[in-house]
C-alpha atoms as a PDB file:
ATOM      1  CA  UNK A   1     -46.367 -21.873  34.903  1.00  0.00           C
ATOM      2  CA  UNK A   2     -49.454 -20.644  36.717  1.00  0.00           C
ATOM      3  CA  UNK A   3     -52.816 -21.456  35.621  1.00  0.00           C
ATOM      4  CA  UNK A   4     -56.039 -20.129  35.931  1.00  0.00           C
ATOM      5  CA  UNK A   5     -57.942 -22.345  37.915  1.00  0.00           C
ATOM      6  CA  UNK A   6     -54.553 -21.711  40.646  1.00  0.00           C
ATOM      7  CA  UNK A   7     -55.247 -18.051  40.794  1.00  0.00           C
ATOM      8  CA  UNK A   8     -59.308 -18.983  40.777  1.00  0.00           C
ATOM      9  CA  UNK A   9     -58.378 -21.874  43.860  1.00  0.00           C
ATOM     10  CA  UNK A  10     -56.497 -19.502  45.678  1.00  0.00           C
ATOM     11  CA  UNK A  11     -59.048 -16.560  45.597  1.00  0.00           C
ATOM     12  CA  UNK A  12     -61.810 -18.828  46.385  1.00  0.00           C
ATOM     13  CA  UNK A  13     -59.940 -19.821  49.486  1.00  0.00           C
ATOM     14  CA  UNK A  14     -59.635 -16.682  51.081  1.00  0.00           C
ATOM     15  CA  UNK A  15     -63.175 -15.870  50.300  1.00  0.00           C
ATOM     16  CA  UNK A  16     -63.771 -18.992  51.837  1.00  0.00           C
ATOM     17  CA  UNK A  17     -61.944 -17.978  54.985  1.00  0.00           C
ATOM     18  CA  UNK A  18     -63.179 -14.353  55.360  1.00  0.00           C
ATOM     19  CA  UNK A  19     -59.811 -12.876  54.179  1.00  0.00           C
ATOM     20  CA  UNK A  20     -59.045 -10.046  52.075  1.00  0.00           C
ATOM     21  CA  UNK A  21     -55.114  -8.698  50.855  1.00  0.00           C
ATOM     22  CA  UNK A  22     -53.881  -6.033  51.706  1.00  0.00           C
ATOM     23  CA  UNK A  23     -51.002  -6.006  48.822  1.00  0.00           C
ATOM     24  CA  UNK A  24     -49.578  -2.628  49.440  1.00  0.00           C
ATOM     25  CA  UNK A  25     -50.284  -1.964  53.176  1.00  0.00           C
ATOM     26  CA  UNK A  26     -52.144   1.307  52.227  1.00  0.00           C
ATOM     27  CA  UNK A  27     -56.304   1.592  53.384  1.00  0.00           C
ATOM     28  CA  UNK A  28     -56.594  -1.788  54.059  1.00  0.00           C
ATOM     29  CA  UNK A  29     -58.632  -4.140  51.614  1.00  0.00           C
ATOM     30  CA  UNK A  30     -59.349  -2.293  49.005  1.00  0.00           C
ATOM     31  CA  UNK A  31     -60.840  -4.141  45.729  1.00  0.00           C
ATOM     32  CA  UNK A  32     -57.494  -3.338  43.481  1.00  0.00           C
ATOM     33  CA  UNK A  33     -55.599  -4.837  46.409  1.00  0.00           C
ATOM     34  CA  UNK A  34     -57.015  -8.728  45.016  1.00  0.00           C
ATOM     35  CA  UNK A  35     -55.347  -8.211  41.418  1.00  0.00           C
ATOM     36  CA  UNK A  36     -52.723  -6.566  42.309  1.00  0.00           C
ATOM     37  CA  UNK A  37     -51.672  -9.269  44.557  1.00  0.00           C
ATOM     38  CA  UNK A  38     -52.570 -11.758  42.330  1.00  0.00           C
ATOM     39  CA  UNK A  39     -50.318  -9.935  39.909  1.00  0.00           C
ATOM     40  CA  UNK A  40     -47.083  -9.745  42.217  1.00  0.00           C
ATOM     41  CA  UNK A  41     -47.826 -13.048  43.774  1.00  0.00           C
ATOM     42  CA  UNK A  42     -47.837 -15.540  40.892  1.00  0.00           C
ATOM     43  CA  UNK A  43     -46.325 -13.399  37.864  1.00  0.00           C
ATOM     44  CA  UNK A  44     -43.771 -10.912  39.880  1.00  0.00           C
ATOM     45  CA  UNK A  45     -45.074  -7.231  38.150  1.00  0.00           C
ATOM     46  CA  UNK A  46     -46.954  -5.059  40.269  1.00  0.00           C
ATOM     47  CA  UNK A  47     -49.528  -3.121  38.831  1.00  0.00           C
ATOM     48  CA  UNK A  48     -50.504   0.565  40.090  1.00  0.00           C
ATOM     49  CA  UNK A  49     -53.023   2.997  40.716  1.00  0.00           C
ATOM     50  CA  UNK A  50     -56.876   2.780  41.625  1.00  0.00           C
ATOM     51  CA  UNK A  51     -58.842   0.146  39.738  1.00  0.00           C
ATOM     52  CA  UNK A  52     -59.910   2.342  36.767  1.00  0.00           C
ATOM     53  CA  UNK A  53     -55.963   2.682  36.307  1.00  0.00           C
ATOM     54  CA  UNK A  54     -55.642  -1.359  36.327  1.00  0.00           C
ATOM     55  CA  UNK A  55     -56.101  -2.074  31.968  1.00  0.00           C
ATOM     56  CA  UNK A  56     -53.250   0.340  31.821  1.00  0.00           C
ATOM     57  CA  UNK A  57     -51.211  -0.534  34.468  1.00  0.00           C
ATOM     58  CA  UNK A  58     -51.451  -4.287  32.955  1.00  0.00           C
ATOM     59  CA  UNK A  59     -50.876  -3.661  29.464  1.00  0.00           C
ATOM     60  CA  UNK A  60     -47.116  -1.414  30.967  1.00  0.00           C
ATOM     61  CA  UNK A  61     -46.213  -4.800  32.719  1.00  0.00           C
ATOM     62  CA  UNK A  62     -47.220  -6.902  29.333  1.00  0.00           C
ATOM     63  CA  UNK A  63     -50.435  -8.186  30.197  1.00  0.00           C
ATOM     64  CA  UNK A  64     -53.128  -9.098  27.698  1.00  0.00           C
ATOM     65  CA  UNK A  65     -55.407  -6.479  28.141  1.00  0.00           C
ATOM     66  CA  UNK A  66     -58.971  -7.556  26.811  1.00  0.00           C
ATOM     67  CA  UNK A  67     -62.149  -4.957  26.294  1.00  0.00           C
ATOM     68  CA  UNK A  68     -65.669  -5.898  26.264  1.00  0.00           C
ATOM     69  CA  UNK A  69     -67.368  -6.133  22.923  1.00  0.00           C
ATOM     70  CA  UNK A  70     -69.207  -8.244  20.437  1.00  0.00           C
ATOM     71  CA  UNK A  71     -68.274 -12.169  20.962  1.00  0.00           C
ATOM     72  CA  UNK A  72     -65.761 -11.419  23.804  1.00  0.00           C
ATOM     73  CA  UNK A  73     -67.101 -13.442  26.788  1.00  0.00           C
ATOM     74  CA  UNK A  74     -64.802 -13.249  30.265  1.00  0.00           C
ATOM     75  CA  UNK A  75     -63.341 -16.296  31.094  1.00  0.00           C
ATOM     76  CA  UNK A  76     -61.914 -17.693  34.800  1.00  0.00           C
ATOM     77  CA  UNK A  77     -58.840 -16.371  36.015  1.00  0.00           C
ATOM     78  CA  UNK A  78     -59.619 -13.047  34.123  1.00  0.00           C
ATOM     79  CA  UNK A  79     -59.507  -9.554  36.096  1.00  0.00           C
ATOM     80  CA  UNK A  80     -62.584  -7.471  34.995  1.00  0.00           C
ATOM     81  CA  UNK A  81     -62.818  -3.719  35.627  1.00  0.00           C
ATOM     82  CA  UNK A  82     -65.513  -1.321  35.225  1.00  0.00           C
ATOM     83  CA  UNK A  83     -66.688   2.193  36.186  1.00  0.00           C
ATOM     84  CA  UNK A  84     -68.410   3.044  38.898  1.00  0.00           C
ATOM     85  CA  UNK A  85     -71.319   5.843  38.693  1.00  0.00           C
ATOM     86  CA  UNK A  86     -70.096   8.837  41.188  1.00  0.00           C
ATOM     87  CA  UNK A  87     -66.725   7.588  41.610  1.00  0.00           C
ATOM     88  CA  UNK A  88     -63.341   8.175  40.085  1.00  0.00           C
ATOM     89  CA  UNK A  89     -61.686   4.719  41.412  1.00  0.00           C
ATOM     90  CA  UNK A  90     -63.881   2.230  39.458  1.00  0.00           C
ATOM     91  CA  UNK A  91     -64.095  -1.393  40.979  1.00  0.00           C
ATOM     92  CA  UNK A  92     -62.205  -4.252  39.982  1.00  0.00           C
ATOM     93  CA  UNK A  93     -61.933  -8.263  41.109  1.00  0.00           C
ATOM     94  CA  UNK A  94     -61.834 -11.565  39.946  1.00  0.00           C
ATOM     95  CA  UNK A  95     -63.618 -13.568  37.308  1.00  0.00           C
ATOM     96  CA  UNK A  96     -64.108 -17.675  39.432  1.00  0.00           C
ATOM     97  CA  UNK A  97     -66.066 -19.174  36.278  1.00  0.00           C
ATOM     98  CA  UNK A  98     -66.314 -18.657  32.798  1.00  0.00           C
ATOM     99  CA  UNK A  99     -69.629 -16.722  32.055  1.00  0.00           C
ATOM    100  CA  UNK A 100     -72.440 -17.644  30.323  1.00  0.00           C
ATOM    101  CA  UNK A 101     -72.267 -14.165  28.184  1.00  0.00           C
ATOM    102  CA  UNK A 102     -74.773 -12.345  30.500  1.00  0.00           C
ATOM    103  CA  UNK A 103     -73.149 -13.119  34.155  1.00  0.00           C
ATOM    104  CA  UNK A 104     -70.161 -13.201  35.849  1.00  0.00           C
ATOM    105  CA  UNK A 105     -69.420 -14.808  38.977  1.00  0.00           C
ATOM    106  CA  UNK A 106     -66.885 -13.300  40.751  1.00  0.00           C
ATOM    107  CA  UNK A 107     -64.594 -12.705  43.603  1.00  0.00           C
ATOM    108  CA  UNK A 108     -63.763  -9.062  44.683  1.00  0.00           C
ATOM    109  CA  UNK A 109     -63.280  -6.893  48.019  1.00  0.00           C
ATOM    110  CA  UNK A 110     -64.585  -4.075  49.685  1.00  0.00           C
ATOM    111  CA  UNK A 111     -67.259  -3.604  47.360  1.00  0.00           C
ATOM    112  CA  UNK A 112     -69.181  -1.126  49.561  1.00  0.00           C
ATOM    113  CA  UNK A 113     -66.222   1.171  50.592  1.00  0.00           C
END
């Protein structure tokens, strides 16, 4: 069984390195590339669409789907998305610790792009 702190190691290490993933060959590194790989790669369901898509996507392949509210505090290993002012594709990545209920530290791709 896969556990968080894997999926947190192994994002961290391409960080690390300077790599993105590409997961489905399609305009390069794009941020939804990161879960979506993560997805495939160590629980076999692919999800689809453009980030904003991604809670949906996740709950059709059985994922825990999680919203922000009162007392509900992201933890590592968790995939946040959000909107994004101006843009119908919304941003996505990975959560690397547990936050503090103000902050996130994260790992995500092509956030300018």
């Amino acid at each position: 069984m896969t556990t968080a702190i894997e999926v947190v190691n192994y994002a961290k290490s391409l960080a690390n390195r300077g790599i993105g993933v590409n997961a489905d060959g399609v305009y390069g590194t794009q941020c939804v590339d990161l879960p979506n790989y993560i997805s495939y790669h160590y629980f076999g369901k692919w999800l689809w669409g453009n980030a904003i898509n991604l809670l949906d996507s996740a709950a059709a392949q059985g994922f825990e789907v999680v919203y922000e509210g009162p007392g509900v505090t992201a933890k590592a290993g968790d995939i946040f998305v959000m909107e994004v002012p101006g843009s119908p594709y919304g941003h996505t990545g990975l959560v690397i610790e547990d936050s503090d209920g103000y902050t996130l530290k994260t790992i995500e791709q092509n956030i300018d792009g």
